[in-house]
C-alpha atoms as a PDB file:
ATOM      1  CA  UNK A   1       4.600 -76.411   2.602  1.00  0.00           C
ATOM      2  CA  UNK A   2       2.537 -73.049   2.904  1.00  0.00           C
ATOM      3  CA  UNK A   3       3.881 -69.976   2.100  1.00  0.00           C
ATOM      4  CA  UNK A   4       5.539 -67.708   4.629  1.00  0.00           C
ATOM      5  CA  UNK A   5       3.583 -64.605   5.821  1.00  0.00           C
ATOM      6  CA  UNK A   6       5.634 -62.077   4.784  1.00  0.00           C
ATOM      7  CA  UNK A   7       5.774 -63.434   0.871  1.00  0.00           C
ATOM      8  CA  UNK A   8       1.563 -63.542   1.854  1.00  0.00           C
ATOM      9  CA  UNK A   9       1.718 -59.704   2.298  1.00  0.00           C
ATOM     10  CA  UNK A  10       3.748 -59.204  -0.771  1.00  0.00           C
ATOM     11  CA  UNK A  11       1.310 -60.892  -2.424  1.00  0.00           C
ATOM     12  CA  UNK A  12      -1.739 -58.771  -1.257  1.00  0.00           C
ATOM     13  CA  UNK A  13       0.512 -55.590  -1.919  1.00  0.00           C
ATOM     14  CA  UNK A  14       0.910 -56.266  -5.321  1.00  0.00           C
ATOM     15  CA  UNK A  15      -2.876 -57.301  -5.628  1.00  0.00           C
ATOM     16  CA  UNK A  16      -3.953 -54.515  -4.236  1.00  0.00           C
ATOM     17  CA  UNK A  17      -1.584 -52.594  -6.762  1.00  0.00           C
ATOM     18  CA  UNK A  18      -3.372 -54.387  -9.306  1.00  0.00           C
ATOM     19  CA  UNK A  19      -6.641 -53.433  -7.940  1.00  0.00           C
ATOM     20  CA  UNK A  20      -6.013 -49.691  -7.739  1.00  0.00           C
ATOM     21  CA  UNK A  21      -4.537 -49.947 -11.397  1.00  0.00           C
ATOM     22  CA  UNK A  22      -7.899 -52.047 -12.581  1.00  0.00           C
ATOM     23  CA  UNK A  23      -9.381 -49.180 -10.570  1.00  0.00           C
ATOM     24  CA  UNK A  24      -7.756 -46.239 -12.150  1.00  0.00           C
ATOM     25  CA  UNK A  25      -8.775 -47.426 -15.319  1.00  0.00           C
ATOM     26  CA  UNK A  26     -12.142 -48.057 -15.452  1.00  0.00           C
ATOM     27  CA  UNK A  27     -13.192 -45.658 -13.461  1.00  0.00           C
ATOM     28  CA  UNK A  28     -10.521 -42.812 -13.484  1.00  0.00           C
ATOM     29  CA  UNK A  29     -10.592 -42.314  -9.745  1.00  0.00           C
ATOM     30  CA  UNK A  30     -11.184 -44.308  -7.049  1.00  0.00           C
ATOM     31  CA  UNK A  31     -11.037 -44.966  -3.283  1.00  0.00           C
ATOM     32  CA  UNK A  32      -7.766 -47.244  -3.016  1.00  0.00           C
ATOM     33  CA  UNK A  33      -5.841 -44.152  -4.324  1.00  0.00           C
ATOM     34  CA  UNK A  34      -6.461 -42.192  -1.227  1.00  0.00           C
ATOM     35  CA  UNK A  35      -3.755 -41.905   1.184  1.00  0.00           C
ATOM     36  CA  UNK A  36      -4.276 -44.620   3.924  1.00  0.00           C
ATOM     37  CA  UNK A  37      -6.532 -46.741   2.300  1.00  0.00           C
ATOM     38  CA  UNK A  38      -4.238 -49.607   2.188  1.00  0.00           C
ATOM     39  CA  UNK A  39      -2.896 -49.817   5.478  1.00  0.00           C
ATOM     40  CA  UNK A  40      -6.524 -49.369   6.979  1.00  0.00           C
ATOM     41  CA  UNK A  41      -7.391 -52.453   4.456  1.00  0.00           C
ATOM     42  CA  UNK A  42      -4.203 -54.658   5.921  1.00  0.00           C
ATOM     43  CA  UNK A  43      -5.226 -53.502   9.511  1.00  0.00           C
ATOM     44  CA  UNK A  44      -8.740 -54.043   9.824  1.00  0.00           C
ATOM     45  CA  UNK A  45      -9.639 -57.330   8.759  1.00  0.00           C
ATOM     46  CA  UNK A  46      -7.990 -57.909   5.017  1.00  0.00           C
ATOM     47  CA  UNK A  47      -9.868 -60.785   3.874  1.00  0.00           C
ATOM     48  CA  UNK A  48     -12.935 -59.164   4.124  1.00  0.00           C
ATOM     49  CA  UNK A  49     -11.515 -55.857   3.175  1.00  0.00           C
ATOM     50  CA  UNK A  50     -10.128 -57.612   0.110  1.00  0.00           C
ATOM     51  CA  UNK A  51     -13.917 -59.773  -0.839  1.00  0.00           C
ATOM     52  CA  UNK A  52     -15.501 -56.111  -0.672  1.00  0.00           C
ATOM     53  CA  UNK A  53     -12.765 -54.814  -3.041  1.00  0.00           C
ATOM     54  CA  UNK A  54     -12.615 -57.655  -5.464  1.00  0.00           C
ATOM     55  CA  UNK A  55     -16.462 -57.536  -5.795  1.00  0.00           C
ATOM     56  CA  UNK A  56     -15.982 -54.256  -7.078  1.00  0.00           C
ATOM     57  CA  UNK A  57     -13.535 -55.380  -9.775  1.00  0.00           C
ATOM     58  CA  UNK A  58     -16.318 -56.321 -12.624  1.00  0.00           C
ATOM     59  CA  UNK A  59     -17.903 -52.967 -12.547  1.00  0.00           C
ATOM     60  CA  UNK A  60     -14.125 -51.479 -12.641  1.00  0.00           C
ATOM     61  CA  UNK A  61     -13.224 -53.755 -16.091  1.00  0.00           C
ATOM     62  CA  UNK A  62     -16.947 -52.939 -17.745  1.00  0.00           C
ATOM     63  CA  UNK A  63     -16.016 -49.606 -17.260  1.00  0.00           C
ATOM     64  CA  UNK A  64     -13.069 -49.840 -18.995  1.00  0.00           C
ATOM     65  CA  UNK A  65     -13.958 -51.939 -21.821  1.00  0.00           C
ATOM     66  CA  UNK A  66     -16.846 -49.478 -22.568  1.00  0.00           C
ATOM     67  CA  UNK A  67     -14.317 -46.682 -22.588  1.00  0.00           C
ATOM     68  CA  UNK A  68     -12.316 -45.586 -25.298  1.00  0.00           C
ATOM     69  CA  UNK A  69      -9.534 -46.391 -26.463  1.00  0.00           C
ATOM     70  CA  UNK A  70      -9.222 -49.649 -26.661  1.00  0.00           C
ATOM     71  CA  UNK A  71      -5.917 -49.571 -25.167  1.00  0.00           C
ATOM     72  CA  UNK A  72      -8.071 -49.102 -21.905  1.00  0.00           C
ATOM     73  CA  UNK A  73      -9.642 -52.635 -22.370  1.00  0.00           C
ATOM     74  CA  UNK A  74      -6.955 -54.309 -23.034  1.00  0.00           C
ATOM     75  CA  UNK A  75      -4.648 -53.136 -20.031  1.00  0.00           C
ATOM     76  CA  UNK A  76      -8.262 -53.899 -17.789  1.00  0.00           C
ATOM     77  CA  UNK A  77      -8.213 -57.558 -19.285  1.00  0.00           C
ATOM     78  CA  UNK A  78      -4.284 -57.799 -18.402  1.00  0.00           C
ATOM     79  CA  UNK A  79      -4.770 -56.678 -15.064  1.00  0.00           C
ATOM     80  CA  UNK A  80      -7.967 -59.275 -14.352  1.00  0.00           C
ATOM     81  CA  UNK A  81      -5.818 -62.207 -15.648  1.00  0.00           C
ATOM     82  CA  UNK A  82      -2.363 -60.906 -13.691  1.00  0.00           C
ATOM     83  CA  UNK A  83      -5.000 -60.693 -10.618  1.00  0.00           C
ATOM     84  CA  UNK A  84      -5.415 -64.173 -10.043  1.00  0.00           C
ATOM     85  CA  UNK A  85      -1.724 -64.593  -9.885  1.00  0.00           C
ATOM     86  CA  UNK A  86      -1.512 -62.196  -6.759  1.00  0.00           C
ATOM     87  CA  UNK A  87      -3.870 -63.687  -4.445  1.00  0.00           C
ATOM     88  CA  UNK A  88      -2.052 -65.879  -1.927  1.00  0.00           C
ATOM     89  CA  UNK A  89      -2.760 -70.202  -2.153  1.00  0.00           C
ATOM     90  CA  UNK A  90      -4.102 -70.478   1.028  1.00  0.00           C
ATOM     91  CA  UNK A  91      -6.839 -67.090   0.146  1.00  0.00           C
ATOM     92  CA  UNK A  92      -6.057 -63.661   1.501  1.00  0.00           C
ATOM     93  CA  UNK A  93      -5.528 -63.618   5.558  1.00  0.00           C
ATOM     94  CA  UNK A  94      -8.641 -62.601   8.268  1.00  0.00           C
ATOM     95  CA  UNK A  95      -6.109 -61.643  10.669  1.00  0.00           C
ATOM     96  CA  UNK A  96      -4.226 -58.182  10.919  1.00  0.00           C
ATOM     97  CA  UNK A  97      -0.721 -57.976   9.166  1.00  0.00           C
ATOM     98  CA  UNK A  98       1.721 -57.214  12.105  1.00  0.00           C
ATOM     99  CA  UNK A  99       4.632 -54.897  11.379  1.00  0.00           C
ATOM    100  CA  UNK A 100       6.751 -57.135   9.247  1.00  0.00           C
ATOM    101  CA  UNK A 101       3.558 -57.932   7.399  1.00  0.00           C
ATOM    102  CA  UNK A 102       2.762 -54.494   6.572  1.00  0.00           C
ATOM    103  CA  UNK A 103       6.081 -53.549   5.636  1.00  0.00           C
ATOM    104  CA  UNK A 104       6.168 -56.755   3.230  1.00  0.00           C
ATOM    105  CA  UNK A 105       2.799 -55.643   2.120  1.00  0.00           C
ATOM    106  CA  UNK A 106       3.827 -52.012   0.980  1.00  0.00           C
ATOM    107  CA  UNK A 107       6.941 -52.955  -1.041  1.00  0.00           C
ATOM    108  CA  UNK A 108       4.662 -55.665  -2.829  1.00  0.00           C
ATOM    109  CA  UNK A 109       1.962 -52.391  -3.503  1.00  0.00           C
ATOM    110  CA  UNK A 110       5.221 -50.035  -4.487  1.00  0.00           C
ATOM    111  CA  UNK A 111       7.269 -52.266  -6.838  1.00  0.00           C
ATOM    112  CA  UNK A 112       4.129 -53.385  -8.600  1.00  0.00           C
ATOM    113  CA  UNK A 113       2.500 -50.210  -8.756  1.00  0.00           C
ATOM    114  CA  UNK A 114       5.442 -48.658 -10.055  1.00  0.00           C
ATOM    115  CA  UNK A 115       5.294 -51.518 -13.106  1.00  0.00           C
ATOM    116  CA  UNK A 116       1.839 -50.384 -13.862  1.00  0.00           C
ATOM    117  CA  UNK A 117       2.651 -46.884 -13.665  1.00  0.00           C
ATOM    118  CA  UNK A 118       5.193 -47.336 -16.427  1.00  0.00           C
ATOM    119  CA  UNK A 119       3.703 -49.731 -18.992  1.00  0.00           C
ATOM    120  CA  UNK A 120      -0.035 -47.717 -18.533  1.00  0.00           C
ATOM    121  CA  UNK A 121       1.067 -44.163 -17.616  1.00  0.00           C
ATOM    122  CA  UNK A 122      -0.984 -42.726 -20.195  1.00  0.00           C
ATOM    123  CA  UNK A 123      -4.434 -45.168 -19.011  1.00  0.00           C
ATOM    124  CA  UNK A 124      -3.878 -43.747 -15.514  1.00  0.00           C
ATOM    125  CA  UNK A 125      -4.716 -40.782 -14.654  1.00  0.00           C
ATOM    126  CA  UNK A 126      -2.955 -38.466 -12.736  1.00  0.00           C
ATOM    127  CA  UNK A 127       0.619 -40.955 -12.902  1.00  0.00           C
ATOM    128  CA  UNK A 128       1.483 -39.674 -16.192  1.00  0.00           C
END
């Protein structure tokens, strides 16, 4: 049995928490930050939203493995392995989230942002 579509946009909430953190990180600053971003993302066609997000991932965890310290590429290697645990069985969905979705989808982004914001509040800037 598939999973429902709400636990779906939990899971892309907290994937996209992980994203921004992975973001934050090895880069410092970043686009998924900005207020917005992810409800435009869950509104205008997510899975390809998502692809164009993920590809940027790589260049976010070189970044932060050629950082210092190394506490920075170890929290970037965490992240990439948690990632793969967020994205949804069936892949991320092509179609809008509806309201239930989106609500779904934000408390996935805030409860796992706010674990990332605890454990690496010193690697992300601006959160400590």
């Amino acid at each position: 049995m598939g999973q429902r579509k709400r636990d779906i946009a939990e899971l892309c909430g907290r994937l996209y928490a992980a994203l921004w953190a992975l973001e934050r990180i090895g880069a410092g600053t970043g686009e998924l930050g900005k207020p917005g971003h992810a409800r435009y993302v869950i509104t205008n066609g997510p899975e390809h939203k998502f692809r164009r997000i993920l590809d940027k991932a790589g260049g976010h965890l070189y970044e932060a493995t050629a950082r210092q310290p190394e506490a920075r590429a170890a929290a970037a290697a965490e992240l990439v392995q948690g990632i793969t645990g967020f994205i949804p069985a069936g892949g991320i969905p092509s179609g809008n989230f509806n309201p239930e979705e989106c609500e779904a989808f934000e408390r996935g982004l805030a409860e796992q942002r706010a674990v990332y914001e605890e454990k690496w509040k010193n690697l992300l800037p601006g959160t400590a």
